[in-house]
C-alpha atoms as a PDB file:
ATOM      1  CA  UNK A   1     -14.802 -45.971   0.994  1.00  0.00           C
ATOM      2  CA  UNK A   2     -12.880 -42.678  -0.114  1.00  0.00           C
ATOM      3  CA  UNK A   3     -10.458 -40.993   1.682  1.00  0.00           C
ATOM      4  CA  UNK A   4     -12.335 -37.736   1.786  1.00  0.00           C
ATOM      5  CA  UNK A   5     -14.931 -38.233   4.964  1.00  0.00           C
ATOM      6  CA  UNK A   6     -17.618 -35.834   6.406  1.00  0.00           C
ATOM      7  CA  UNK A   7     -14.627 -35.019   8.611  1.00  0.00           C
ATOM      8  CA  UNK A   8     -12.465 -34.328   5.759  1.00  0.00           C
ATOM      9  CA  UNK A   9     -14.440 -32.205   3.852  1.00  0.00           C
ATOM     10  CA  UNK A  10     -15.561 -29.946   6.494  1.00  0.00           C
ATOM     11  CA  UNK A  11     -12.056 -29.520   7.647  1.00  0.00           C
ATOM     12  CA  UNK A  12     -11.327 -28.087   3.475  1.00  0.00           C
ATOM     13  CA  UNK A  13     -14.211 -25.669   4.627  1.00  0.00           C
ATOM     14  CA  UNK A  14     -12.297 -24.588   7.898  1.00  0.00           C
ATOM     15  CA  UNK A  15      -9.068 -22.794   6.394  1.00  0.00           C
ATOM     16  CA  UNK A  16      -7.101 -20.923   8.538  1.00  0.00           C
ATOM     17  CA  UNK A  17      -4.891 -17.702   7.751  1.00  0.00           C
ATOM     18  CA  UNK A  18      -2.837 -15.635   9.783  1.00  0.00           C
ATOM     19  CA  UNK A  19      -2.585 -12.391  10.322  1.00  0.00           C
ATOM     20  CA  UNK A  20       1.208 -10.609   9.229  1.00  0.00           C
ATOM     21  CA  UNK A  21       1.000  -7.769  12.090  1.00  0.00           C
ATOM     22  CA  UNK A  22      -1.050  -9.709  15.131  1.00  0.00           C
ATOM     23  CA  UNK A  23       0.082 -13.505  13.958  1.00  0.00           C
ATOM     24  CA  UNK A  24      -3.913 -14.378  15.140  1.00  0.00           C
ATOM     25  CA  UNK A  25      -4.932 -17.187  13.345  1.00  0.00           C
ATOM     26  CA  UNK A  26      -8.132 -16.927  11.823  1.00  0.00           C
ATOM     27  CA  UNK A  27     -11.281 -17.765   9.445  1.00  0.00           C
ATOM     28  CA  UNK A  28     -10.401 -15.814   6.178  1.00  0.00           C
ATOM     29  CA  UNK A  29     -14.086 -14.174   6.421  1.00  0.00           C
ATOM     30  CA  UNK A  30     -12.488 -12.412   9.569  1.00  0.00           C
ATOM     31  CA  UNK A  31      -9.274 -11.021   7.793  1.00  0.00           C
ATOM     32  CA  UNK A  32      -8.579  -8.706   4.446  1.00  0.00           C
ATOM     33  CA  UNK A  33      -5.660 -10.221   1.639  1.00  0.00           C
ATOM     34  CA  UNK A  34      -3.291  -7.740   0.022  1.00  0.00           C
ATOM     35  CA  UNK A  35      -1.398  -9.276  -2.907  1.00  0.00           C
ATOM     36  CA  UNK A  36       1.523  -8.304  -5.030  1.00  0.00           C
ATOM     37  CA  UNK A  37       0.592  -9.388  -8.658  1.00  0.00           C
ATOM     38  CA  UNK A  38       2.230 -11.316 -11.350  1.00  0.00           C
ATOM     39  CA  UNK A  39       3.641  -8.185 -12.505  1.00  0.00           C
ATOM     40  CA  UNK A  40       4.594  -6.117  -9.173  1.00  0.00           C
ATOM     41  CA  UNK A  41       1.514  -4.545  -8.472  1.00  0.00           C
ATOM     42  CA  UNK A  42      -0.307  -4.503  -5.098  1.00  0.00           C
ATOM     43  CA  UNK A  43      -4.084  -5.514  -4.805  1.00  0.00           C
ATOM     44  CA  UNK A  44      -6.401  -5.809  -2.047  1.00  0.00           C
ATOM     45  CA  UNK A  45      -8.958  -8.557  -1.884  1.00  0.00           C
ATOM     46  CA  UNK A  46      -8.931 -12.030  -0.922  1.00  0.00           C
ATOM     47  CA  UNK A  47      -9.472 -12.989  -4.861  1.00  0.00           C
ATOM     48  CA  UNK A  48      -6.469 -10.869  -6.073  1.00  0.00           C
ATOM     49  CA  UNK A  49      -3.462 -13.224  -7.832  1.00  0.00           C
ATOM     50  CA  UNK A  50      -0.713 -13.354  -6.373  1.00  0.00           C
ATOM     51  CA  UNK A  51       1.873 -13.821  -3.428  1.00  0.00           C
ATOM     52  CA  UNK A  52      -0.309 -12.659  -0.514  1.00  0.00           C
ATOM     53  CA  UNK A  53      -0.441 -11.413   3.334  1.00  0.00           C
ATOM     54  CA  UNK A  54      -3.551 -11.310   5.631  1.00  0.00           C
ATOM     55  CA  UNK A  55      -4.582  -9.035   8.032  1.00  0.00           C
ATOM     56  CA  UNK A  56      -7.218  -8.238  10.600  1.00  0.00           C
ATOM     57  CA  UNK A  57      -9.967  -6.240   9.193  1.00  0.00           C
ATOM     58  CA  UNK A  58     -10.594  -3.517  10.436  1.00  0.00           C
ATOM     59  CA  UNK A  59      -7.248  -3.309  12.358  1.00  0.00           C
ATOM     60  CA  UNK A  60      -4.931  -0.901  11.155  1.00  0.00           C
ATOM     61  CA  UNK A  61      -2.812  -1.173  14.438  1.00  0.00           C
ATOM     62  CA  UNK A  62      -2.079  -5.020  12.507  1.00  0.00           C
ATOM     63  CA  UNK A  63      -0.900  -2.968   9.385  1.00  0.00           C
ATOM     64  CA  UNK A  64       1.239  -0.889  11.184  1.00  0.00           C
ATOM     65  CA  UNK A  65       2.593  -3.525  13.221  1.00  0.00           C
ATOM     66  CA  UNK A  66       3.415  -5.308  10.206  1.00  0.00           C
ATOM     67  CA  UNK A  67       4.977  -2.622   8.428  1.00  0.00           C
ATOM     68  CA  UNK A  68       6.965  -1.563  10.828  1.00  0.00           C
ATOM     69  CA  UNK A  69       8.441  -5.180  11.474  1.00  0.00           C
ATOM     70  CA  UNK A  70       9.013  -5.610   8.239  1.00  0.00           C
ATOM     71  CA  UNK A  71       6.651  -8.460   8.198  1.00  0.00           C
ATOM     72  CA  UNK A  72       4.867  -7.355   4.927  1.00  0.00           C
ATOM     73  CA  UNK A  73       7.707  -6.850   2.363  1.00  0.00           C
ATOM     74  CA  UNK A  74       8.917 -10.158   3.705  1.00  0.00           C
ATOM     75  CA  UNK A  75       5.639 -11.851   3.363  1.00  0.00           C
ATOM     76  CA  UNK A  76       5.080 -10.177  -0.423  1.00  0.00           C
ATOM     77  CA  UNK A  77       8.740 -10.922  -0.843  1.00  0.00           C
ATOM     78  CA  UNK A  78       9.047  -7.541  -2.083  1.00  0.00           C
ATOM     79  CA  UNK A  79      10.409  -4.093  -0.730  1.00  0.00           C
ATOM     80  CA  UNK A  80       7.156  -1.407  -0.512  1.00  0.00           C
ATOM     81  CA  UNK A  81       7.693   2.529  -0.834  1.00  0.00           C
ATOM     82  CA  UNK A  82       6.450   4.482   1.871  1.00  0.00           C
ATOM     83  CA  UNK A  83       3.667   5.747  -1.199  1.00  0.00           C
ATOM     84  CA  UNK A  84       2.763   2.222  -1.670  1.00  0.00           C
ATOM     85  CA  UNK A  85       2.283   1.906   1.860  1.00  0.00           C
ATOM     86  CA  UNK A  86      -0.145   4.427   2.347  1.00  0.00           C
ATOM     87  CA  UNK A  87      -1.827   3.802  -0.948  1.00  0.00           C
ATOM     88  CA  UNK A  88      -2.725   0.157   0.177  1.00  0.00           C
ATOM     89  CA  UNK A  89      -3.478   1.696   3.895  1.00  0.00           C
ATOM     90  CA  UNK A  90      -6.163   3.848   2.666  1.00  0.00           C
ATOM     91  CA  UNK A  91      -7.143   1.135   0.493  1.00  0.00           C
ATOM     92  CA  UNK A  92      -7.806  -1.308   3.716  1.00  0.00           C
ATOM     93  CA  UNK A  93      -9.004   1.098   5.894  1.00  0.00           C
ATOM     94  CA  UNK A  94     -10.274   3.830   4.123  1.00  0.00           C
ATOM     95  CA  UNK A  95      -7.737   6.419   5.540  1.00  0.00           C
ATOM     96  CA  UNK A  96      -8.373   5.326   9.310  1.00  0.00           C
ATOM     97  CA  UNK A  97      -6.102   7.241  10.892  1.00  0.00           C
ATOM     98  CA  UNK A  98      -3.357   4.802  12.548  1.00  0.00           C
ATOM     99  CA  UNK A  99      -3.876   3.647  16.081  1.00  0.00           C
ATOM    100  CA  UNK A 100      -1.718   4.046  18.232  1.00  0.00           C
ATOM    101  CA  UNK A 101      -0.717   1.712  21.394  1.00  0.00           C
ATOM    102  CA  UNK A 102       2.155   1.076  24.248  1.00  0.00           C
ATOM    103  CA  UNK A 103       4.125  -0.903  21.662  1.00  0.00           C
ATOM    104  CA  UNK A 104       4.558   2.307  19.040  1.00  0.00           C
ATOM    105  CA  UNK A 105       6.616   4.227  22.196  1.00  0.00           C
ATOM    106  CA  UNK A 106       9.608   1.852  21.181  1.00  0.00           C
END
């Protein structure tokens, strides 16, 4: 018999990504990709090519947590401008305006 079981190939159909600004692991279906491109450019979509980070969708406290721990330019292995930043927020989010918790006091 093959190596690839029932078990096996349902467990190709359960991948798992985690989320830059939260760290939740999750489904992709439940999160939103932003990549940076072959040549430098962001993108937002889970098809887009390229080095990638996940995030909850619909979460912009995630975004915000990631940006402001760094966790994004690390993950895209690439510094972002403050314009880029918003850019891709309003991209994600559609210009939600950023939520703010306990944690952004510090």
């Amino acid at each position: 018999m093959s190596a690839r079981t029932a078990e096996g190939r349902r467990a190709d159909r359960e991948r798992r990504r985690t989320c830059v600004g939260c760290r939740r692991v999750a489904p992709p279906e439940e999160l939103v990709r932003v990549a940076r491109t072959p040549d430098g450019a962001l993108a937002v979509g889970a098809g887009a090519p390229g080095r990638g980070a996940w995030f909850c969708r619909a979460s912009p406290g995630c975004f915000d947590r990631a940006v402001r721990r760094r966790a994004l330019g690390r993950a895209l292995r690439r510094e972002l401008s403050s314009d880029e930043l918003e850019v891709v927020r309003a991209r994600l989010f559609g210009g939600a305006e950023r939520e703010h918790g306990p944690e952004d006091e510090r």
